[in-house]
PDB file of N, CA and C in Angstrom:
ATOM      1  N   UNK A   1       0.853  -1.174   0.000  1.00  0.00           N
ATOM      2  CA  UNK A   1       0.000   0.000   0.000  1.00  0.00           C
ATOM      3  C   UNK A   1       0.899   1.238   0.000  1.00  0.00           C
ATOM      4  N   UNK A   2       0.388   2.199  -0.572  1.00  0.00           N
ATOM      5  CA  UNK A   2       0.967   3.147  -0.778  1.00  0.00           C
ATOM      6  C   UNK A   2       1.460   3.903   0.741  1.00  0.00           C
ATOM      7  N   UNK A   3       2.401   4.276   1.051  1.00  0.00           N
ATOM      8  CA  UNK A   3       2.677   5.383   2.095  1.00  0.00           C
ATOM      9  C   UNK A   3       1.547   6.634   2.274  1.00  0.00           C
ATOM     10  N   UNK A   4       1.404   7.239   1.433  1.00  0.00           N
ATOM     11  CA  UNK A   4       0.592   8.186   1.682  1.00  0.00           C
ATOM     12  C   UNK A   4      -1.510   7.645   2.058  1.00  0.00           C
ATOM     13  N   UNK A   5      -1.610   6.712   1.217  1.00  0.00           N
ATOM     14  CA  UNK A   5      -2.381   6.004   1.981  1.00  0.00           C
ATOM     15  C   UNK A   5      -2.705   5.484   3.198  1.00  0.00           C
ATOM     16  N   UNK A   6      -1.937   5.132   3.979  1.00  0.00           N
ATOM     17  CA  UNK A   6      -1.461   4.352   5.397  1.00  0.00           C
ATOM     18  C   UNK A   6      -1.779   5.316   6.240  1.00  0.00           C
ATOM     19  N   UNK A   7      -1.103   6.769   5.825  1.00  0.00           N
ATOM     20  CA  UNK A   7      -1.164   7.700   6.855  1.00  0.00           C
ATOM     21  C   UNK A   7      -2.568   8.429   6.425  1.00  0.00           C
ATOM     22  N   UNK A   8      -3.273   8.225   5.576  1.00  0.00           N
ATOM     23  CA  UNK A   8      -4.461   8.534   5.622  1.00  0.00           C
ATOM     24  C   UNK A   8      -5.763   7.956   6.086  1.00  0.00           C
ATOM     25  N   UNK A   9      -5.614   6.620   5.965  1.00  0.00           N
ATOM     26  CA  UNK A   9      -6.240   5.618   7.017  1.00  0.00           C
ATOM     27  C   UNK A   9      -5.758   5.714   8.326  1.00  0.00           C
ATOM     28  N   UNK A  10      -4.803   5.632   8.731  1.00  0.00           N
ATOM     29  CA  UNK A  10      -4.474   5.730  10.208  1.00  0.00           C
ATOM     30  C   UNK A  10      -5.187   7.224  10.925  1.00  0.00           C
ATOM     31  N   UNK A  11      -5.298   7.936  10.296  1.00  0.00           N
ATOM     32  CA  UNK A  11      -5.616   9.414  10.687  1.00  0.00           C
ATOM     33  C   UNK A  11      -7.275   9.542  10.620  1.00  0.00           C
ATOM     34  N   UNK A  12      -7.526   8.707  10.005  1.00  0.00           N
ATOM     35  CA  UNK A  12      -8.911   8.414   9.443  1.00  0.00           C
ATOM     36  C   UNK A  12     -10.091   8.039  10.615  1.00  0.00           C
ATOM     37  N   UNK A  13      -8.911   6.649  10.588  1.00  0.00           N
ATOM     38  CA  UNK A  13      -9.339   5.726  11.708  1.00  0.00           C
ATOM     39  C   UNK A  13      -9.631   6.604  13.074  1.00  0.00           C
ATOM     40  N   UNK A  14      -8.558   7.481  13.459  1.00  0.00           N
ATOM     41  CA  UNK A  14      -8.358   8.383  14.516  1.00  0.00           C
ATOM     42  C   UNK A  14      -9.578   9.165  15.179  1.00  0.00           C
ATOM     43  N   UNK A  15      -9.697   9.743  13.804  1.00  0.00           N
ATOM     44  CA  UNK A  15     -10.854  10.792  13.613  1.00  0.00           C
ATOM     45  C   UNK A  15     -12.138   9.591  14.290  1.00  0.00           C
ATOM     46  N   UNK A  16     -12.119   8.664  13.535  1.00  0.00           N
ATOM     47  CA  UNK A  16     -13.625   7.558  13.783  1.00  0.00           C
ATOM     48  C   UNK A  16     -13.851   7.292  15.236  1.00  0.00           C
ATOM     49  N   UNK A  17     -12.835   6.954  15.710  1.00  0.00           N
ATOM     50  CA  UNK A  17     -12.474   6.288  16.791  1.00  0.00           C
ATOM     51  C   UNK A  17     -12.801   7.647  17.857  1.00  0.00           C
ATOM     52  N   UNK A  18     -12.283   8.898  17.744  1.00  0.00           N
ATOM     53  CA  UNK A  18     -12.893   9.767  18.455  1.00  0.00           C
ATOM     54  C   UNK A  18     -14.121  10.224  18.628  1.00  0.00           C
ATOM     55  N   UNK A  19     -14.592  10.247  17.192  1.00  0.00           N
ATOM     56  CA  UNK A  19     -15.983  10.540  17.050  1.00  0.00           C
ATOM     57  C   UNK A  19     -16.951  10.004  18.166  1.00  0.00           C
ATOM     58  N   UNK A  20     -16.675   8.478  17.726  1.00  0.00           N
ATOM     59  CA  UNK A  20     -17.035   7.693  18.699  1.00  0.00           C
ATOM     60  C   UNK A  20     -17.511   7.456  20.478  1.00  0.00           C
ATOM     61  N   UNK A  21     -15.847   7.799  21.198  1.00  0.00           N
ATOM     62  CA  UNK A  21     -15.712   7.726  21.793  1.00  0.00           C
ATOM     63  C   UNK A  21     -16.409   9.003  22.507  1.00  0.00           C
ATOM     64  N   UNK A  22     -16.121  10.169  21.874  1.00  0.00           N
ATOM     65  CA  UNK A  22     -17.233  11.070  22.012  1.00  0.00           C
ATOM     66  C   UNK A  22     -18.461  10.853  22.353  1.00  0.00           C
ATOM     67  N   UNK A  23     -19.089  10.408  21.575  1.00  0.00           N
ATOM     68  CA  UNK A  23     -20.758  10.265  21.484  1.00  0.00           C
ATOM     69  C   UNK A  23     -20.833   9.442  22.965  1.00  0.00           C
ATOM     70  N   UNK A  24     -19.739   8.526  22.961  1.00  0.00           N
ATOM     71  CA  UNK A  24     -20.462   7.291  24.358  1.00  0.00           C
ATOM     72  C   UNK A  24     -19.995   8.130  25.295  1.00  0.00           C
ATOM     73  N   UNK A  25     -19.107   8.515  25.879  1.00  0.00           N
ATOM     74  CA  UNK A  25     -19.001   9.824  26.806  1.00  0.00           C
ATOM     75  C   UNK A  25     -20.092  10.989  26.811  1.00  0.00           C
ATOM     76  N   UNK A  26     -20.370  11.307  26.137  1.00  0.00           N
ATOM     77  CA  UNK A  26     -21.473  12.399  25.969  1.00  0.00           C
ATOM     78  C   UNK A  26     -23.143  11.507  26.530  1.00  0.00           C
ATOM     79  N   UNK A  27     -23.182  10.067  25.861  1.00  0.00           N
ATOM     80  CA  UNK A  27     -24.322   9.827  26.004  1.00  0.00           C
ATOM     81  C   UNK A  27     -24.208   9.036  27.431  1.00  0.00           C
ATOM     82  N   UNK A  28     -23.377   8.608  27.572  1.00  0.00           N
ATOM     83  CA  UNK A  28     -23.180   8.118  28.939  1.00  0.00           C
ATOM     84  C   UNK A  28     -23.377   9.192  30.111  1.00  0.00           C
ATOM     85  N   UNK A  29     -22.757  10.417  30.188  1.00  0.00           N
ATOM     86  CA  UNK A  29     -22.718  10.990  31.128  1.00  0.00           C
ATOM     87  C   UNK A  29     -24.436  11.960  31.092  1.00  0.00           C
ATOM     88  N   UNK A  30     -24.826  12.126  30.173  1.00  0.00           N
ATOM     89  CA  UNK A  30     -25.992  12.791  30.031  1.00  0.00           C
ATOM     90  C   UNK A  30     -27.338  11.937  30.764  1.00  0.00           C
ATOM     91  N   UNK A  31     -26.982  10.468  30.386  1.00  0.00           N
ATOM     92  CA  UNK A  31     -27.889   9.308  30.781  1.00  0.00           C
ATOM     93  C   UNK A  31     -27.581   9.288  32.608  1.00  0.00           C
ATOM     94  N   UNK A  32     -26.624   9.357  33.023  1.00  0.00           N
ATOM     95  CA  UNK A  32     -25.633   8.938  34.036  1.00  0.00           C
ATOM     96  C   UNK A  32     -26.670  10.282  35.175  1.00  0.00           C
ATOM     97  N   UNK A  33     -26.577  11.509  34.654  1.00  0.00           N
ATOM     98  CA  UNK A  33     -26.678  12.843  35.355  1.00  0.00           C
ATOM     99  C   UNK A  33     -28.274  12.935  35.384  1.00  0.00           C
ATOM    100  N   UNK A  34     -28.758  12.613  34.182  1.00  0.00           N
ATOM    101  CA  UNK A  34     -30.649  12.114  33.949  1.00  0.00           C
ATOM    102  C   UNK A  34     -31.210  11.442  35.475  1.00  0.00           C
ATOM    103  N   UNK A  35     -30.254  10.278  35.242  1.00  0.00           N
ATOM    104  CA  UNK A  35     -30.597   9.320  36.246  1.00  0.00           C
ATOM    105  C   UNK A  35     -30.537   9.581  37.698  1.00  0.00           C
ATOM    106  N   UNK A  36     -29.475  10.133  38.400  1.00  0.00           N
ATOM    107  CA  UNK A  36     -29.166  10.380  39.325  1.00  0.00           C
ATOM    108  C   UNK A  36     -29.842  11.846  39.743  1.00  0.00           C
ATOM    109  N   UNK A  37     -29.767  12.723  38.569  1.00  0.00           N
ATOM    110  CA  UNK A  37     -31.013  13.588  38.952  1.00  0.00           C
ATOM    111  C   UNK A  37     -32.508  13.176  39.096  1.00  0.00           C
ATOM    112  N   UNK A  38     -33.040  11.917  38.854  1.00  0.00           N
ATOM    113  CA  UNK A  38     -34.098  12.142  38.762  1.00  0.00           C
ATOM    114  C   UNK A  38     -34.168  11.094  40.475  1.00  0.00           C
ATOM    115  N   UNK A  39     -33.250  10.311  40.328  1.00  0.00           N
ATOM    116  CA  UNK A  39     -33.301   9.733  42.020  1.00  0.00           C
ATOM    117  C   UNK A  39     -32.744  10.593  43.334  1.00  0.00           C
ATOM    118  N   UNK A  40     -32.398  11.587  43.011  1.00  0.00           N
ATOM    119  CA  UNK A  40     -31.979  12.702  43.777  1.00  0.00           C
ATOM    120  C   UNK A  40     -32.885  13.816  44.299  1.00  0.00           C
ATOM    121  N   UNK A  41     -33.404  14.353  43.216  1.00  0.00           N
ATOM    122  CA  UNK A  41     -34.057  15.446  42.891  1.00  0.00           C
ATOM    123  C   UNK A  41     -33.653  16.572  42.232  1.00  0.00           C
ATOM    124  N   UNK A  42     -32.174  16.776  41.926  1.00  0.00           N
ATOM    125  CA  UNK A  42     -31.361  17.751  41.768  1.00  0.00           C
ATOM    126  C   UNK A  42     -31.415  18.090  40.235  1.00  0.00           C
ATOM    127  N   UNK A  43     -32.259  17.970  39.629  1.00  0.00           N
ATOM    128  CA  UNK A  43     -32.325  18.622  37.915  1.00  0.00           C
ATOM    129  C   UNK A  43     -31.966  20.106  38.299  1.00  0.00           C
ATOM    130  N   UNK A  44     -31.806  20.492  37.232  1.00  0.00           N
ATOM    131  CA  UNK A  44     -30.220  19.461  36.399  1.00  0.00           C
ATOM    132  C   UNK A  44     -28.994  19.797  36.865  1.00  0.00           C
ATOM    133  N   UNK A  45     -28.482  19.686  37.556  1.00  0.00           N
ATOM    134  CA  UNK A  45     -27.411  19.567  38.015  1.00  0.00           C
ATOM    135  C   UNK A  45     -26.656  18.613  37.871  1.00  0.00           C
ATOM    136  N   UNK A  46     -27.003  17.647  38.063  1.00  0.00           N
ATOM    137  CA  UNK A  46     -26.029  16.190  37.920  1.00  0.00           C
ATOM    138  C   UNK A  46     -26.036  16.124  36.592  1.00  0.00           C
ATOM    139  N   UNK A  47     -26.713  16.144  35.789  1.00  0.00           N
ATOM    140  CA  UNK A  47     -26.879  16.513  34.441  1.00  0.00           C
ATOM    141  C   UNK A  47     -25.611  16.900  33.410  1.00  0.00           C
ATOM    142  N   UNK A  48     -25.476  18.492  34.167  1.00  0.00           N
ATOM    143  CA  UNK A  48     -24.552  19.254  33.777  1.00  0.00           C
ATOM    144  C   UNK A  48     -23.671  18.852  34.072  1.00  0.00           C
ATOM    145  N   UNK A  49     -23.085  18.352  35.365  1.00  0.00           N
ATOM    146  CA  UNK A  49     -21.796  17.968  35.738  1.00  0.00           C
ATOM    147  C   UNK A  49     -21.712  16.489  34.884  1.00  0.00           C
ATOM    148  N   UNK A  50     -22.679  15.703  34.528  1.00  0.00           N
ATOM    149  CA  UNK A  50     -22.107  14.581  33.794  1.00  0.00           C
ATOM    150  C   UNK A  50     -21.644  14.608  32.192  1.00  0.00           C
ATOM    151  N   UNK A  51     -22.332  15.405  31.757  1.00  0.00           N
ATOM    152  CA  UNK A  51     -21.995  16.212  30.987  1.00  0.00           C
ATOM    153  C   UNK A  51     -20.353  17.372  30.680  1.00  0.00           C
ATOM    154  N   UNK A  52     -20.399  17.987  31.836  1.00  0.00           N
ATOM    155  CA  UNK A  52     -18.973  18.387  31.833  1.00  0.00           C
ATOM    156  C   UNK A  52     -17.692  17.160  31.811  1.00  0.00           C
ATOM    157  N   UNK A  53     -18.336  16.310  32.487  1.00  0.00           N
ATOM    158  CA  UNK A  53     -16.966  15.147  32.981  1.00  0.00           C
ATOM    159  C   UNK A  53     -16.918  14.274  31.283  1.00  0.00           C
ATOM    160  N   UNK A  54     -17.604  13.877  30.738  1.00  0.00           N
ATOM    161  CA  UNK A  54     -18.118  13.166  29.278  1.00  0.00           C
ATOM    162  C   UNK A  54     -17.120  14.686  28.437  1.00  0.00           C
ATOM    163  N   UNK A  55     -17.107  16.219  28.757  1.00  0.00           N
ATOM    164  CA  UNK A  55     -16.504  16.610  27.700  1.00  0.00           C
ATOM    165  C   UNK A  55     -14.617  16.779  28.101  1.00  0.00           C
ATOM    166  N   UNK A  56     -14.645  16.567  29.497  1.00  0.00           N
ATOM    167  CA  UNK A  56     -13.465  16.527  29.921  1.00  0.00           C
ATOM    168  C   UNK A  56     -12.200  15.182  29.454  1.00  0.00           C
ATOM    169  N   UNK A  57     -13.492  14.249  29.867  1.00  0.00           N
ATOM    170  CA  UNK A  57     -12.861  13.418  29.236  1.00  0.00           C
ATOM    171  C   UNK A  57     -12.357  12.681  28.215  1.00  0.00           C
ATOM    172  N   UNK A  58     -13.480  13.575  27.075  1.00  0.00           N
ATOM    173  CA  UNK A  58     -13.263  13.351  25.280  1.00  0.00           C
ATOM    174  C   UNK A  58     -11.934  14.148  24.968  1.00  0.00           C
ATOM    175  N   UNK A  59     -11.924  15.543  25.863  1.00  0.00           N
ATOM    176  CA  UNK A  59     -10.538  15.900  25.212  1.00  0.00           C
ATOM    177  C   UNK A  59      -8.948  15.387  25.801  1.00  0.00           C
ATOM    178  N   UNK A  60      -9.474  14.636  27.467  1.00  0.00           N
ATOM    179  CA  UNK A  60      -8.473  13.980  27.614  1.00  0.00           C
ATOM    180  C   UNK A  60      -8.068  12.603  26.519  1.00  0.00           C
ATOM    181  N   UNK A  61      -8.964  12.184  26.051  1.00  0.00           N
ATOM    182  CA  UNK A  61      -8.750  11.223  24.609  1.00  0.00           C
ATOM    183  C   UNK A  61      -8.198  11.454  23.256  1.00  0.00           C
ATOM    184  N   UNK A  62      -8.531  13.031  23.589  1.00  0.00           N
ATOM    185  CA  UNK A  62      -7.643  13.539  22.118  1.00  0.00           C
ATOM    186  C   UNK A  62      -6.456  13.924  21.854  1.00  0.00           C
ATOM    187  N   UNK A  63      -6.564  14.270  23.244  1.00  0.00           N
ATOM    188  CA  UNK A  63      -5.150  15.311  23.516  1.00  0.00           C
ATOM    189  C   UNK A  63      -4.085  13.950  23.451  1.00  0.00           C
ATOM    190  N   UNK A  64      -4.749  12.443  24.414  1.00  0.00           N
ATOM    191  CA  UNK A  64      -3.611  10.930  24.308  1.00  0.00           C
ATOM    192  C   UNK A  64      -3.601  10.552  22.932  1.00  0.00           C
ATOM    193  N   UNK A  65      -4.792  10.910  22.067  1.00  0.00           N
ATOM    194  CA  UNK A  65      -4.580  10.140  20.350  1.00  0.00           C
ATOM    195  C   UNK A  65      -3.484  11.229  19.639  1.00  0.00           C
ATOM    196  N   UNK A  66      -3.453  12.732  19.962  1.00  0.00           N
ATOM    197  CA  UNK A  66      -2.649  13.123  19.465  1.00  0.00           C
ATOM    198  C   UNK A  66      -0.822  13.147  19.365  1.00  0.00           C
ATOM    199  N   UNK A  67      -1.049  13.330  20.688  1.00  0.00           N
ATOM    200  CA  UNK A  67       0.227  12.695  21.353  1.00  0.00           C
ATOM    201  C   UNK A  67       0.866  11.434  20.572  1.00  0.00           C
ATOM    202  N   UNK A  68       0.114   9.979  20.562  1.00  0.00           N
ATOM    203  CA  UNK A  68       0.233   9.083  19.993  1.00  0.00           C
ATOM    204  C   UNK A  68       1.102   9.165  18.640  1.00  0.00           C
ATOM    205  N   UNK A  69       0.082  10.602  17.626  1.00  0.00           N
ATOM    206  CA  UNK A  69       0.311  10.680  16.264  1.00  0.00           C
ATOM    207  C   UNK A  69       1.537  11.296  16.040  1.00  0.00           C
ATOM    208  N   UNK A  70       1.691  11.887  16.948  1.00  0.00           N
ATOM    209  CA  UNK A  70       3.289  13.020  16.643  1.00  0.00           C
ATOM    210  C   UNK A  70       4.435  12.017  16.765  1.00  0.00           C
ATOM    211  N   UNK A  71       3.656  10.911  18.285  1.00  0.00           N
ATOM    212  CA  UNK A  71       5.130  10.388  18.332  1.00  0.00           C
ATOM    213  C   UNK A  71       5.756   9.418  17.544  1.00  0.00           C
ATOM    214  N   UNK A  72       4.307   8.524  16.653  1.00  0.00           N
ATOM    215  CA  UNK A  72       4.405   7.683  15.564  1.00  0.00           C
ATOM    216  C   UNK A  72       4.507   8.585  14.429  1.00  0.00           C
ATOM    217  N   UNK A  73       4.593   9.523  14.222  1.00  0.00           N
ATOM    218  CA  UNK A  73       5.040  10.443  12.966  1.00  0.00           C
ATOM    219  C   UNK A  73       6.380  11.128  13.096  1.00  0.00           C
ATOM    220  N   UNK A  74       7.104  11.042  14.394  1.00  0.00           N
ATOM    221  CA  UNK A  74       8.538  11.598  14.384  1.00  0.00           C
ATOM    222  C   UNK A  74       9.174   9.835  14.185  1.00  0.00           C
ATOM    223  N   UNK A  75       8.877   8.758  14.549  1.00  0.00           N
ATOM    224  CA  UNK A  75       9.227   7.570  14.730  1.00  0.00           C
ATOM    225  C   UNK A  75       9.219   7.191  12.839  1.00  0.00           C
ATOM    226  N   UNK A  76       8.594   7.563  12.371  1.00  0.00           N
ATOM    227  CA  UNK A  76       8.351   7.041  11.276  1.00  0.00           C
ATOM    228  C   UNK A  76       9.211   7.892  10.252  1.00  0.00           C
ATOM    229  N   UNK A  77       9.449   9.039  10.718  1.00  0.00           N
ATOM    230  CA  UNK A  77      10.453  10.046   9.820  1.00  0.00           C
ATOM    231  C   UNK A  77      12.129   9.890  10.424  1.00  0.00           C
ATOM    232  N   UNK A  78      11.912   9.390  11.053  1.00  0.00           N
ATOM    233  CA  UNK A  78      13.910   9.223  11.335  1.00  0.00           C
ATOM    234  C   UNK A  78      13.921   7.486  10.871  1.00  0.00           C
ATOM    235  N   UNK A  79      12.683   6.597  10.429  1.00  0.00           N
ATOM    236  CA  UNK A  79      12.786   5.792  10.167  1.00  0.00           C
ATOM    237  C   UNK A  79      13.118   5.608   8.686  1.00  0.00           C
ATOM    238  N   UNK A  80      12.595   6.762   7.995  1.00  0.00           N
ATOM    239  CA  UNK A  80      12.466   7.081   6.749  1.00  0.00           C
ATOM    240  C   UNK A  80      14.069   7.580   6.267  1.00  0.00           C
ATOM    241  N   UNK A  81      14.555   8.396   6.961  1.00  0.00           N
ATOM    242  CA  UNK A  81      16.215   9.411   7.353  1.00  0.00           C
ATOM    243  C   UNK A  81      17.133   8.086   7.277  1.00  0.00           C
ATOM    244  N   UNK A  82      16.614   7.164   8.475  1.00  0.00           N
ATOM    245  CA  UNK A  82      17.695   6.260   8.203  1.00  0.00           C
ATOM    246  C   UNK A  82      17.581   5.345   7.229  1.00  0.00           C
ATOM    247  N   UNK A  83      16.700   5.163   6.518  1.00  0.00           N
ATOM    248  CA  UNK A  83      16.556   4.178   5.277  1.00  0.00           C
ATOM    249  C   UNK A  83      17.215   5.073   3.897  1.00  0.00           C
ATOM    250  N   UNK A  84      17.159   6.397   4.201  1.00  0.00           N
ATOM    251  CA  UNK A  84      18.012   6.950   2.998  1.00  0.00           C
ATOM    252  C   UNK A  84      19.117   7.105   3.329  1.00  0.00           C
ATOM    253  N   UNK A  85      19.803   7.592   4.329  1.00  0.00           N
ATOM    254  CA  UNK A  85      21.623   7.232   4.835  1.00  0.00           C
ATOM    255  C   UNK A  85      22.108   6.070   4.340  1.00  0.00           C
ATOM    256  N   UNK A  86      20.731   4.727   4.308  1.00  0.00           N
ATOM    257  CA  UNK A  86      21.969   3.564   4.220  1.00  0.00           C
ATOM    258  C   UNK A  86      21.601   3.122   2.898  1.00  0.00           C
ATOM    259  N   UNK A  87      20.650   4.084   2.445  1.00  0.00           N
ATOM    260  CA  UNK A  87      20.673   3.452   1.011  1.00  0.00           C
ATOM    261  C   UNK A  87      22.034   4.353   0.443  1.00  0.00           C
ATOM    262  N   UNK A  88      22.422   5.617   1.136  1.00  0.00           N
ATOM    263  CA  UNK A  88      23.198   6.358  -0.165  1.00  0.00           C
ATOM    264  C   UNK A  88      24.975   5.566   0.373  1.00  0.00           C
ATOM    265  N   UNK A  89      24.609   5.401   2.126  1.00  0.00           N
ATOM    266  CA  UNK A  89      26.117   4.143   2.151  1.00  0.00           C
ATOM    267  C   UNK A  89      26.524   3.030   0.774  1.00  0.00           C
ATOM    268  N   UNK A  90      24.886   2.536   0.773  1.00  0.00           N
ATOM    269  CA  UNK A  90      24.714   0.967   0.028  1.00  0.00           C
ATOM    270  C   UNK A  90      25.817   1.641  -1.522  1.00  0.00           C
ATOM    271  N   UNK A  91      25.502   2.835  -2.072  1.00  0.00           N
ATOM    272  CA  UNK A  91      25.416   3.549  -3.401  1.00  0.00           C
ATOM    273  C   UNK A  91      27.186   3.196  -3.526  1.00  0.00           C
ATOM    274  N   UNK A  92      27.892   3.725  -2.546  1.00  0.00           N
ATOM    275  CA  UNK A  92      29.361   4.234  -2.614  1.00  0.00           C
ATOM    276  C   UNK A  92      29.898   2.522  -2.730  1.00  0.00           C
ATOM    277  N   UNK A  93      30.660   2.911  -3.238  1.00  0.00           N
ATOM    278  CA  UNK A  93      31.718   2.171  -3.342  1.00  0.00           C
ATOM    279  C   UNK A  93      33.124   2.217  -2.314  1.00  0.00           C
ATOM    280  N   UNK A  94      33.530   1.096  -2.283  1.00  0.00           N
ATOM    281  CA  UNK A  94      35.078   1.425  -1.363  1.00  0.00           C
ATOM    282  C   UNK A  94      35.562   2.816  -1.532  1.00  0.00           C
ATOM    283  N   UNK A  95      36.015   3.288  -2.723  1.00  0.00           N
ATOM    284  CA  UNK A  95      36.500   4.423  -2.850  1.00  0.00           C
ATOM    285  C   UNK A  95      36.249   5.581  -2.906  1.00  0.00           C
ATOM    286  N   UNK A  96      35.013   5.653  -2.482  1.00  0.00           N
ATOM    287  CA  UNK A  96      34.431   6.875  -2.316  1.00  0.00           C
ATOM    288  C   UNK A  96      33.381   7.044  -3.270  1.00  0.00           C
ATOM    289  N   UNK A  97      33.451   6.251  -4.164  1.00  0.00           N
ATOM    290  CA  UNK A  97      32.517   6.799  -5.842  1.00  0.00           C
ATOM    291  C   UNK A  97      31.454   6.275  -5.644  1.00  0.00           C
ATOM    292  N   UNK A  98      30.485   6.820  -5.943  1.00  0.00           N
ATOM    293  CA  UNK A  98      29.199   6.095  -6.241  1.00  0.00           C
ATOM    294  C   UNK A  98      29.166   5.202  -7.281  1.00  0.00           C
ATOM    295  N   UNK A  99      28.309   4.284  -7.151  1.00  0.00           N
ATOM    296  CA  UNK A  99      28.268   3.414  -8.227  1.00  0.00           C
ATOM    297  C   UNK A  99      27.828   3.335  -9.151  1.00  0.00           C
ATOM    298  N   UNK A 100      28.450   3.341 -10.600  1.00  0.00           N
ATOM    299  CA  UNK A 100      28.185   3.580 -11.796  1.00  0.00           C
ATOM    300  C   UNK A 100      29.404   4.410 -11.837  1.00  0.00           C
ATOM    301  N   UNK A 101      30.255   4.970 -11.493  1.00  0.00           N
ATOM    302  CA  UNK A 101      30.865   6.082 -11.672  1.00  0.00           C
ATOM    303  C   UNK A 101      32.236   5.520 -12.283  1.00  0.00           C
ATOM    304  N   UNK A 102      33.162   5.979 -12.992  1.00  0.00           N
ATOM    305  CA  UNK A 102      34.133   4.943 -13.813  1.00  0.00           C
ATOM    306  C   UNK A 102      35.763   5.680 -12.860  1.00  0.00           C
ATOM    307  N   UNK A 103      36.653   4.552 -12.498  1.00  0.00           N
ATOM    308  CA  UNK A 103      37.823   4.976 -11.779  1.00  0.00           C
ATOM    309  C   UNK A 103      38.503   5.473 -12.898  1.00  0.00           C
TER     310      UNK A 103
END
């Protein structure tokens, strides 16, 4: 598969996977604050606060997927650095010349 593909699925995926994780945080804590307000009495309050904690915690998820991406995208570019160093080693010859080059 193409390189530039890979990193477009992977980023893709990212995006999905947050989306996601979003919505069940959001619907969880909304359901969560419903509930407990309504066995409490406290509308809406618990509500709101389940709600705040569902958005606290979506961006604590983004802020770890991003993290993730930088560090698999600096990992993947010195991986890239060193695959061209040893291809241009592979190139030379004992004597310094690249290969093809006539003594």
């Amino acid at each position: 598969m193409h390189k530039d593909y890979y990193d477009y699925s992977r980023f893709g995926g990212m995006g999905i996977s947050f989306v996601l994780v979003a919505s069940l945080y959001i619907f969880l804590g909304y359901k969560g604050g419903e509930w407990l307000d309504a066995r409490l009495g406290s509308y809406p309050w618990l509500t709101v606060v389940g709600l705040m904690a569902a958005a606290v915690l979506s961006l604590r998820f983004l802020i770890r997927m991003v993290l993730e991406a930088d560090e698999w995208l600096r990992e993947s570019a010195s991986t890239r650095k060193a695959r061209k160093d040893h291809k241009k080693t592979d190139d030379e010859d004992k004597d310094g010349r690249r290969s093809g080059e006539e003594k």
